[in-house]
PDB file of N, CA and C in Angstrom:
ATOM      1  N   UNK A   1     -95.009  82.979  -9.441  1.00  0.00           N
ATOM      2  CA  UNK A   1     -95.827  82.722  -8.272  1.00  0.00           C
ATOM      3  C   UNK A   1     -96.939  83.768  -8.226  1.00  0.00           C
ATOM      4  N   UNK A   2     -98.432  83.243  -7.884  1.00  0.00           N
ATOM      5  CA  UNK A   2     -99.081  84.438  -8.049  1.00  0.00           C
ATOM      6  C   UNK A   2     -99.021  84.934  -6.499  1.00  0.00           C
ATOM      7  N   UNK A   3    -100.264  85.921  -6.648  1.00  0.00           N
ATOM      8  CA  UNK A   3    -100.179  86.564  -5.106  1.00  0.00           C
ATOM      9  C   UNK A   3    -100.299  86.192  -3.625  1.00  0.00           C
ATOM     10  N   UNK A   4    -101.482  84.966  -3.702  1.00  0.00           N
ATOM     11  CA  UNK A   4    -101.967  84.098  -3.010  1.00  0.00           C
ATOM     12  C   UNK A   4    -100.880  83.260  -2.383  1.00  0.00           C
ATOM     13  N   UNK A   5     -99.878  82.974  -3.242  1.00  0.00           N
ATOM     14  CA  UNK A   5     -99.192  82.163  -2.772  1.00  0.00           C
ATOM     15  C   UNK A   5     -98.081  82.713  -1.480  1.00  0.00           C
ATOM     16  N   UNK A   6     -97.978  83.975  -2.381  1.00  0.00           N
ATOM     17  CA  UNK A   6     -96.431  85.170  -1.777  1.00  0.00           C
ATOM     18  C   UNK A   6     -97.033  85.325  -0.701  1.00  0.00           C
ATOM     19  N   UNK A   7     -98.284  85.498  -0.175  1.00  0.00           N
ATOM     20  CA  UNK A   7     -99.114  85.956   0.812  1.00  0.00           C
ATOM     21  C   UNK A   7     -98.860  84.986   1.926  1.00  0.00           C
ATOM     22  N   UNK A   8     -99.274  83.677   1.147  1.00  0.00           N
ATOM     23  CA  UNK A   8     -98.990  82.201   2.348  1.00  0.00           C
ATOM     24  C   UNK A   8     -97.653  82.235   2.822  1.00  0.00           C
ATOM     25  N   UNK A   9     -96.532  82.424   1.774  1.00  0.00           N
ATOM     26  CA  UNK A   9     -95.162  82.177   2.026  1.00  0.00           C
ATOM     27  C   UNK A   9     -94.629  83.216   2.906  1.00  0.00           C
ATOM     28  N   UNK A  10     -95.318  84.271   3.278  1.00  0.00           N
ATOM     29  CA  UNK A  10     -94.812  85.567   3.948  1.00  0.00           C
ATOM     30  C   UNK A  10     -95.654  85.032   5.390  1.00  0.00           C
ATOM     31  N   UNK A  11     -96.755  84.633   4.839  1.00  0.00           N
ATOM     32  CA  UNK A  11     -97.423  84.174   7.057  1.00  0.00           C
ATOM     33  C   UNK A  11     -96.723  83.369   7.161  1.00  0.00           C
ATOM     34  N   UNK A  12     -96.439  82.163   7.126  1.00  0.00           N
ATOM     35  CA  UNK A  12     -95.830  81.179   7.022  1.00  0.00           C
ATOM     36  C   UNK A  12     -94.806  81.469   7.764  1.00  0.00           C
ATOM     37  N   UNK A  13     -93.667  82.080   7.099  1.00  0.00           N
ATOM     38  CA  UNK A  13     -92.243  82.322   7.193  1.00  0.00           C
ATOM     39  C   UNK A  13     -92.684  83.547   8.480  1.00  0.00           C
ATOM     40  N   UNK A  14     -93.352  84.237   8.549  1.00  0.00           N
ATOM     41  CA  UNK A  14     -93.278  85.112   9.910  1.00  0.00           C
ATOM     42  C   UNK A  14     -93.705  83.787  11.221  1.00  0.00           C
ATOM     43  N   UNK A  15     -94.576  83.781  10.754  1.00  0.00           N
ATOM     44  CA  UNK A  15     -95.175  82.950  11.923  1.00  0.00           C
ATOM     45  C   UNK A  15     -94.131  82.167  13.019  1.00  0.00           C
ATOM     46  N   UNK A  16     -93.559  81.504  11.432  1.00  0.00           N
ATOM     47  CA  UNK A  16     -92.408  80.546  12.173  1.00  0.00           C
ATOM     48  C   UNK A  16     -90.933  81.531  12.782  1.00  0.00           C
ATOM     49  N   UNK A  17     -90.755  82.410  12.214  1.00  0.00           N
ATOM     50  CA  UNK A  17     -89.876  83.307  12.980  1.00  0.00           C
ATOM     51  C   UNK A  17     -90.549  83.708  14.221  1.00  0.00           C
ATOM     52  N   UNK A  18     -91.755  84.022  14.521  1.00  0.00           N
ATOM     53  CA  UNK A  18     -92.351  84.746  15.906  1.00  0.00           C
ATOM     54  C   UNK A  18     -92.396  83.273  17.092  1.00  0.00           C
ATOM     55  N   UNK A  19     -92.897  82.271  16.411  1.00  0.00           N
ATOM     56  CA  UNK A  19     -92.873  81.001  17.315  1.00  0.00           C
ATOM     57  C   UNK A  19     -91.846  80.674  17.384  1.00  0.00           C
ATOM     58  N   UNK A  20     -90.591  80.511  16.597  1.00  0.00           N
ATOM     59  CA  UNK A  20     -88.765  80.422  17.261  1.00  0.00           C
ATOM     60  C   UNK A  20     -88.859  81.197  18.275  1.00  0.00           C
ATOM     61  N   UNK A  21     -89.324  82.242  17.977  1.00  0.00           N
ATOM     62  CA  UNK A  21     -88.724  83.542  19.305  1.00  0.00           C
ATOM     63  C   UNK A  21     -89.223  83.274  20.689  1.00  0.00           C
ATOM     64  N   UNK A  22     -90.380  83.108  20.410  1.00  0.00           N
ATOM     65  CA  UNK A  22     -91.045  83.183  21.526  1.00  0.00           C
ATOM     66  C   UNK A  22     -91.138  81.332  22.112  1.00  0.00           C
ATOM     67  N   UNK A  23     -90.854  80.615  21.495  1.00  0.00           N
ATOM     68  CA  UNK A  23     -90.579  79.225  22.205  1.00  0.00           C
ATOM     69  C   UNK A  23     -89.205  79.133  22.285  1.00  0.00           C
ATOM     70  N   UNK A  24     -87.973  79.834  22.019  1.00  0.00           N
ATOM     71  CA  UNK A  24     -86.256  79.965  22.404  1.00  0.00           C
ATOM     72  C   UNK A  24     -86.321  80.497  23.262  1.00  0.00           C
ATOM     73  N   UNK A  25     -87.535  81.695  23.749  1.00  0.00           N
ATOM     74  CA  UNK A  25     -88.048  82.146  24.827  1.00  0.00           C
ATOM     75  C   UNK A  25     -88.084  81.375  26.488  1.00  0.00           C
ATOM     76  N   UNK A  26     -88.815  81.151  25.809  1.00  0.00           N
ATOM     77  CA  UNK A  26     -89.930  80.220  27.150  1.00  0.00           C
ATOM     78  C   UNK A  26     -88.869  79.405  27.410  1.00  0.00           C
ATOM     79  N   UNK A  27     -88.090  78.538  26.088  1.00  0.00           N
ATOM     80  CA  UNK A  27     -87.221  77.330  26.974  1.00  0.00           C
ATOM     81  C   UNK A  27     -85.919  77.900  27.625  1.00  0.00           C
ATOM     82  N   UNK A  28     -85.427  79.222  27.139  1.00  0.00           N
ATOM     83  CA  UNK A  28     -84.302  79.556  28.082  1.00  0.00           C
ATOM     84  C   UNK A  28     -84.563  80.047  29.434  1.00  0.00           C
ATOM     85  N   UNK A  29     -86.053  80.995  29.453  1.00  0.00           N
ATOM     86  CA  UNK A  29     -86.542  80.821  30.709  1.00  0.00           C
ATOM     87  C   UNK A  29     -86.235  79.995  31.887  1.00  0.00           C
ATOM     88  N   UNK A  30     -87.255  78.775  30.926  1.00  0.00           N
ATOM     89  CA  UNK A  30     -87.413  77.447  32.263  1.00  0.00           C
ATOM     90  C   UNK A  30     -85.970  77.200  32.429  1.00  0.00           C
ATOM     91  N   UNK A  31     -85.245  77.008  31.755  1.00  0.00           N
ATOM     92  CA  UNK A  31     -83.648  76.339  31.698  1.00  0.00           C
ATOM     93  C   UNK A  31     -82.811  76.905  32.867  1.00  0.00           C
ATOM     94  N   UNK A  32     -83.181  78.325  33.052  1.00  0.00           N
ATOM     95  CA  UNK A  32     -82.631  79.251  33.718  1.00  0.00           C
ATOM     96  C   UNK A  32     -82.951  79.026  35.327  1.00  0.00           C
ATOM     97  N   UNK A  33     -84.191  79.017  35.484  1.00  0.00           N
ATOM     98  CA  UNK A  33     -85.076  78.523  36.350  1.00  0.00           C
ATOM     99  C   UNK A  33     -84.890  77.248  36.982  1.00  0.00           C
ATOM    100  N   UNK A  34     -84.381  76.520  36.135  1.00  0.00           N
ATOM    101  CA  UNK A  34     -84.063  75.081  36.321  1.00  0.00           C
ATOM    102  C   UNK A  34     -82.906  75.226  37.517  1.00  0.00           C
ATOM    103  N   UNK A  35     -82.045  75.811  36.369  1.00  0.00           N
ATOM    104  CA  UNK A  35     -80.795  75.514  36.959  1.00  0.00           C
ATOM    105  C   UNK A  35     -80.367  76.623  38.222  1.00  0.00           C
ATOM    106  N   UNK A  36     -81.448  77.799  38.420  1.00  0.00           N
ATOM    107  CA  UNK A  36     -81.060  78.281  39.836  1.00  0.00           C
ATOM    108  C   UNK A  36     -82.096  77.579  40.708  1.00  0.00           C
ATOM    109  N   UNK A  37     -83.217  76.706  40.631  1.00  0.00           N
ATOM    110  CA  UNK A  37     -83.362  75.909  41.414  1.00  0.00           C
ATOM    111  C   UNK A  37     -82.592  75.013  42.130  1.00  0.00           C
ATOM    112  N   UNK A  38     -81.678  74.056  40.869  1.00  0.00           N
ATOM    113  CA  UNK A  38     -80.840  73.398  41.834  1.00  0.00           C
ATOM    114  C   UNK A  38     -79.608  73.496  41.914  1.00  0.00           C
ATOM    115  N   UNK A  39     -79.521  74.854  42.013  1.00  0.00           N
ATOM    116  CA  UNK A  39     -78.091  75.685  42.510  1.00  0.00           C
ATOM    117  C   UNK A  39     -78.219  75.650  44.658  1.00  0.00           C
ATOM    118  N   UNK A  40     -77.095  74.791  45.238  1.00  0.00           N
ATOM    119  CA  UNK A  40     -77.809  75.178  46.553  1.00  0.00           C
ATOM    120  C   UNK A  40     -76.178  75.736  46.692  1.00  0.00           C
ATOM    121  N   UNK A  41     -76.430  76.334  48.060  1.00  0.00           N
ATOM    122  CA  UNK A  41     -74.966  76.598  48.733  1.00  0.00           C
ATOM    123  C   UNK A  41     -74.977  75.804  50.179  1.00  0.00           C
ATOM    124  N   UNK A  42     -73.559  75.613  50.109  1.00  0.00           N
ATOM    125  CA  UNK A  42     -73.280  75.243  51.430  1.00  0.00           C
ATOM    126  C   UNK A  42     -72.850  75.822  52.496  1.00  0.00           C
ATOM    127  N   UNK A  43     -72.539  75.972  53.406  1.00  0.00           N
ATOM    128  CA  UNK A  43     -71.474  76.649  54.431  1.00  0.00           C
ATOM    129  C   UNK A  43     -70.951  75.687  54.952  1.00  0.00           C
ATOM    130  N   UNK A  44     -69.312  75.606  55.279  1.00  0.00           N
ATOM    131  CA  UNK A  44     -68.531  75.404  56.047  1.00  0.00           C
ATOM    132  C   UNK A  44     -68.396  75.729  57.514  1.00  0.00           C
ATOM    133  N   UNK A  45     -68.914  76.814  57.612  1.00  0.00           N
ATOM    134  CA  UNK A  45     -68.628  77.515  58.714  1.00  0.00           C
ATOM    135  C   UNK A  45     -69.528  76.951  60.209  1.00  0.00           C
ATOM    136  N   UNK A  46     -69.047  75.803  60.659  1.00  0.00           N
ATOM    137  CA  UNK A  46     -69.279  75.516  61.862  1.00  0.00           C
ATOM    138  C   UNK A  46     -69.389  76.371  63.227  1.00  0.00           C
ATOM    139  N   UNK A  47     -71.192  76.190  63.575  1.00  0.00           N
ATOM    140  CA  UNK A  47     -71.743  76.772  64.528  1.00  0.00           C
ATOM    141  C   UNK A  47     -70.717  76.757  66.143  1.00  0.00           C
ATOM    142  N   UNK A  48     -70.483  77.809  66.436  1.00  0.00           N
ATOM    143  CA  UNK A  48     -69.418  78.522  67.752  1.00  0.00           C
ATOM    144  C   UNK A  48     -69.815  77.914  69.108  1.00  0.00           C
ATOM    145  N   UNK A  49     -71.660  78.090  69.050  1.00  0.00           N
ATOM    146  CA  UNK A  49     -72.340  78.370  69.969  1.00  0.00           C
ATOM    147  C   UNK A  49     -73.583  77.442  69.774  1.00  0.00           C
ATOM    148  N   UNK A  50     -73.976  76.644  71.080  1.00  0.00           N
ATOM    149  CA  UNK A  50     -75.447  76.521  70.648  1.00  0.00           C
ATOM    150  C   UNK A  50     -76.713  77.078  71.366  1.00  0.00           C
ATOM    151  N   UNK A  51     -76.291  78.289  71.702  1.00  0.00           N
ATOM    152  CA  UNK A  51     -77.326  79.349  72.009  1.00  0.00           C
ATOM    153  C   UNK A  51     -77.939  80.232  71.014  1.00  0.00           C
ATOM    154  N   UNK A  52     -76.871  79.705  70.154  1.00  0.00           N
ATOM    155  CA  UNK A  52     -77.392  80.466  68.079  1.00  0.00           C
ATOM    156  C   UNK A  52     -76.851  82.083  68.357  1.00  0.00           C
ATOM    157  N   UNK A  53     -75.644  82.392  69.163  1.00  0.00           N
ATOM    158  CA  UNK A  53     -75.541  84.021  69.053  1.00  0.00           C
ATOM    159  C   UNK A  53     -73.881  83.911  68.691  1.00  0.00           C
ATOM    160  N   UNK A  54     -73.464  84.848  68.063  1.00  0.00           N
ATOM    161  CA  UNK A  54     -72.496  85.026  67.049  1.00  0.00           C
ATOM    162  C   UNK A  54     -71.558  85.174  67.650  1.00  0.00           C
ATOM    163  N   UNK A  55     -70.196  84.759  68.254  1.00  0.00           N
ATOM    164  CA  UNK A  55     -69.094  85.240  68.433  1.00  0.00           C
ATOM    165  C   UNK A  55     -67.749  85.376  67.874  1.00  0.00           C
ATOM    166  N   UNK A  56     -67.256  86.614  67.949  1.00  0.00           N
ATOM    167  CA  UNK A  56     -65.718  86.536  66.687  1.00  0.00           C
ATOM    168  C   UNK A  56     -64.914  86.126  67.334  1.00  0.00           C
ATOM    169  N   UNK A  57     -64.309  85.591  65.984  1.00  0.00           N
ATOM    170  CA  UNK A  57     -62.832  84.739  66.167  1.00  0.00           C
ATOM    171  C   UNK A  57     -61.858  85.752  66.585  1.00  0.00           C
ATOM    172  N   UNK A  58     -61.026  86.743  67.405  1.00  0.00           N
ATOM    173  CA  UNK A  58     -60.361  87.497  67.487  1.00  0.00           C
ATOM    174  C   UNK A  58     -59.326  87.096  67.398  1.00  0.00           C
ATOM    175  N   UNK A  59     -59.049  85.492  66.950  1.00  0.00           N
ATOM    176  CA  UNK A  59     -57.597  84.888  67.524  1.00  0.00           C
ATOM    177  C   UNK A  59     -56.707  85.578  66.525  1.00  0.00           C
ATOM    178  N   UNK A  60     -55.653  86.034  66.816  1.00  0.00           N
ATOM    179  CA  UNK A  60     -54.505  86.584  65.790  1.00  0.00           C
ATOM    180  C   UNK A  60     -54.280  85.912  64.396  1.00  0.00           C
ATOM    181  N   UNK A  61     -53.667  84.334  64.707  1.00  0.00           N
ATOM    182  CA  UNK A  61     -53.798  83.179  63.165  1.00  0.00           C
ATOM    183  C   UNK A  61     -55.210  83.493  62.669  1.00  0.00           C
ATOM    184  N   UNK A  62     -56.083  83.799  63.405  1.00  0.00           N
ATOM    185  CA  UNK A  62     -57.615  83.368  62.416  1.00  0.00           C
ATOM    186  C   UNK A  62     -57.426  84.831  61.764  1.00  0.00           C
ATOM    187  N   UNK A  63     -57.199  85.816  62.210  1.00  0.00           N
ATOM    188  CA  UNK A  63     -57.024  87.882  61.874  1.00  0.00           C
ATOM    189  C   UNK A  63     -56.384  88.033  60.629  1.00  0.00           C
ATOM    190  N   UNK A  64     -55.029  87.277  60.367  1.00  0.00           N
ATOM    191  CA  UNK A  64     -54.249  87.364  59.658  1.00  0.00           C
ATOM    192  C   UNK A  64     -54.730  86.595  58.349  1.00  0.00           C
ATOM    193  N   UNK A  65     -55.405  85.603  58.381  1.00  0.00           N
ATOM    194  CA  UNK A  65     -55.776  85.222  56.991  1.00  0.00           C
ATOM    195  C   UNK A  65     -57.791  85.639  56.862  1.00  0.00           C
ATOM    196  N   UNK A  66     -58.004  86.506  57.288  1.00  0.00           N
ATOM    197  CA  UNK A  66     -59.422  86.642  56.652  1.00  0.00           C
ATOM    198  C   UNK A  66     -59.566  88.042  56.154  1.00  0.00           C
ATOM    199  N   UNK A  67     -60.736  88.163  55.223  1.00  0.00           N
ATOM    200  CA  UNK A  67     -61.014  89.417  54.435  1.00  0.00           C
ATOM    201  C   UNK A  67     -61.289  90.288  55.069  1.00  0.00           C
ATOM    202  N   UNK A  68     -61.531  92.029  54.574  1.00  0.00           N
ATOM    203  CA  UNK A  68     -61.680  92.909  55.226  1.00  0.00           C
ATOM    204  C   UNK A  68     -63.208  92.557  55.155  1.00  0.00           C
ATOM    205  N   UNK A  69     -64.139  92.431  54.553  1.00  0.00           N
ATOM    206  CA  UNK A  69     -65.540  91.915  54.292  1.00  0.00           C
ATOM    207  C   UNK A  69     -65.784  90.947  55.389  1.00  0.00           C
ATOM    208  N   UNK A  70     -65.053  89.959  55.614  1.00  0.00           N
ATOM    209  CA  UNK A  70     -65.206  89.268  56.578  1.00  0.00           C
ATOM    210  C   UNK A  70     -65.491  89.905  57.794  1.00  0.00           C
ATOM    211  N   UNK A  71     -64.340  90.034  58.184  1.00  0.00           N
ATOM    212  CA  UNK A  71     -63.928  91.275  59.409  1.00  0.00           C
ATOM    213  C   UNK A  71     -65.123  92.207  59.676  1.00  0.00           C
ATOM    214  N   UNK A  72     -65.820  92.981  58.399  1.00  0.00           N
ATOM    215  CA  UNK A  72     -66.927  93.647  58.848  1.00  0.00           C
ATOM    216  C   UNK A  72     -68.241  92.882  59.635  1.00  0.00           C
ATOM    217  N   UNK A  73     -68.227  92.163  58.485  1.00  0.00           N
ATOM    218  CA  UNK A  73     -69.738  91.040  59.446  1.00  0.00           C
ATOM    219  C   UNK A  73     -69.699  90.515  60.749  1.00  0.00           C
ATOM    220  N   UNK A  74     -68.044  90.207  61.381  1.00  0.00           N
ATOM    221  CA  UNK A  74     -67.512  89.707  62.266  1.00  0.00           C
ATOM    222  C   UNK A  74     -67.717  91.258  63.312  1.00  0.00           C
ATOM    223  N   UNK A  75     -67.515  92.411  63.266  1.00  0.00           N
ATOM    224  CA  UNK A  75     -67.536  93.382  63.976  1.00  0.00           C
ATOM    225  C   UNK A  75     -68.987  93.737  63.751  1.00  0.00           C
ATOM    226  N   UNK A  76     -69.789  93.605  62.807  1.00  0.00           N
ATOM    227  CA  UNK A  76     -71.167  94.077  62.993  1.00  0.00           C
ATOM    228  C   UNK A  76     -72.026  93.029  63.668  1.00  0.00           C
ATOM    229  N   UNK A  77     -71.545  91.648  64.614  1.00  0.00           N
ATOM    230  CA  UNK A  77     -72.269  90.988  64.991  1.00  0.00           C
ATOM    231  C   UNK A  77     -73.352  90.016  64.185  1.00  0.00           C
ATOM    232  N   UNK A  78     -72.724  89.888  63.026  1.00  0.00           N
ATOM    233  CA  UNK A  78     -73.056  89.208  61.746  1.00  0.00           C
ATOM    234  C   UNK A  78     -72.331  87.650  61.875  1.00  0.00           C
ATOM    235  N   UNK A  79     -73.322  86.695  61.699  1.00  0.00           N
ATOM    236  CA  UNK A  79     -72.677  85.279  61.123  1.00  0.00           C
ATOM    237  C   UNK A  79     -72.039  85.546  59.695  1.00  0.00           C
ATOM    238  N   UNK A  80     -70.738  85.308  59.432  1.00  0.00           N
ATOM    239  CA  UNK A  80     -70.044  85.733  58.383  1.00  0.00           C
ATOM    240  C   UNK A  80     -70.098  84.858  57.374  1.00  0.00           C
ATOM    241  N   UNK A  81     -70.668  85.221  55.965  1.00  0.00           N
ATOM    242  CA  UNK A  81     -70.822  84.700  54.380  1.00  0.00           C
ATOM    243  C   UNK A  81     -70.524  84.884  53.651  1.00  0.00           C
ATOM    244  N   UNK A  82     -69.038  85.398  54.011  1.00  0.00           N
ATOM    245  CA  UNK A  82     -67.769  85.432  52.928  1.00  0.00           C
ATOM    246  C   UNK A  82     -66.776  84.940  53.031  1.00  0.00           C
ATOM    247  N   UNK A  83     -65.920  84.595  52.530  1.00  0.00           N
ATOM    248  CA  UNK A  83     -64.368  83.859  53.041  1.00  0.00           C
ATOM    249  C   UNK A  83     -63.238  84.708  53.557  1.00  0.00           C
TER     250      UNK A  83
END
């Protein structure tokens, strides 16, 4: 092979390694993007009040099965977004 050629076969072969990269790129990007777009959440947690202001459940049955995380948002006057 003369030189000319080794020369083509070396752009060539980079080129196409830099455009894999950078278009495996871009599409895991968007993909990513995609899919925390249509990531939604829901809540369960049915509104108490319809004055929209927060009140805790203090009932004993409700005490006994919720998180300490819970419990905080519930004492900081927080609508609670944990289980």
């Amino acid at each position: 092979m003369n030189i000319a050629k080794k020369w083509i076969l070396t752009t060539v072969l980079a080129g196409s390694m830099i455009g894999g990269a950078v278009g495996g790129t871009l599409i895991a990007s968007s993909v990513g993007q995609a899919a925390t777009a249509t990531t939604t959440t829901t809540s369960s947690t049915p509104s108490t009040s319809s004055s929209g202001t927060f009140h805790s459940n203090e009932n004993a049955t409700h005490e006994a099965g919720e998180s300490a995380a819970r419990e905080a948002q519930e004492d900081a006057g927080q609508m609670p977004t944990v289980p």
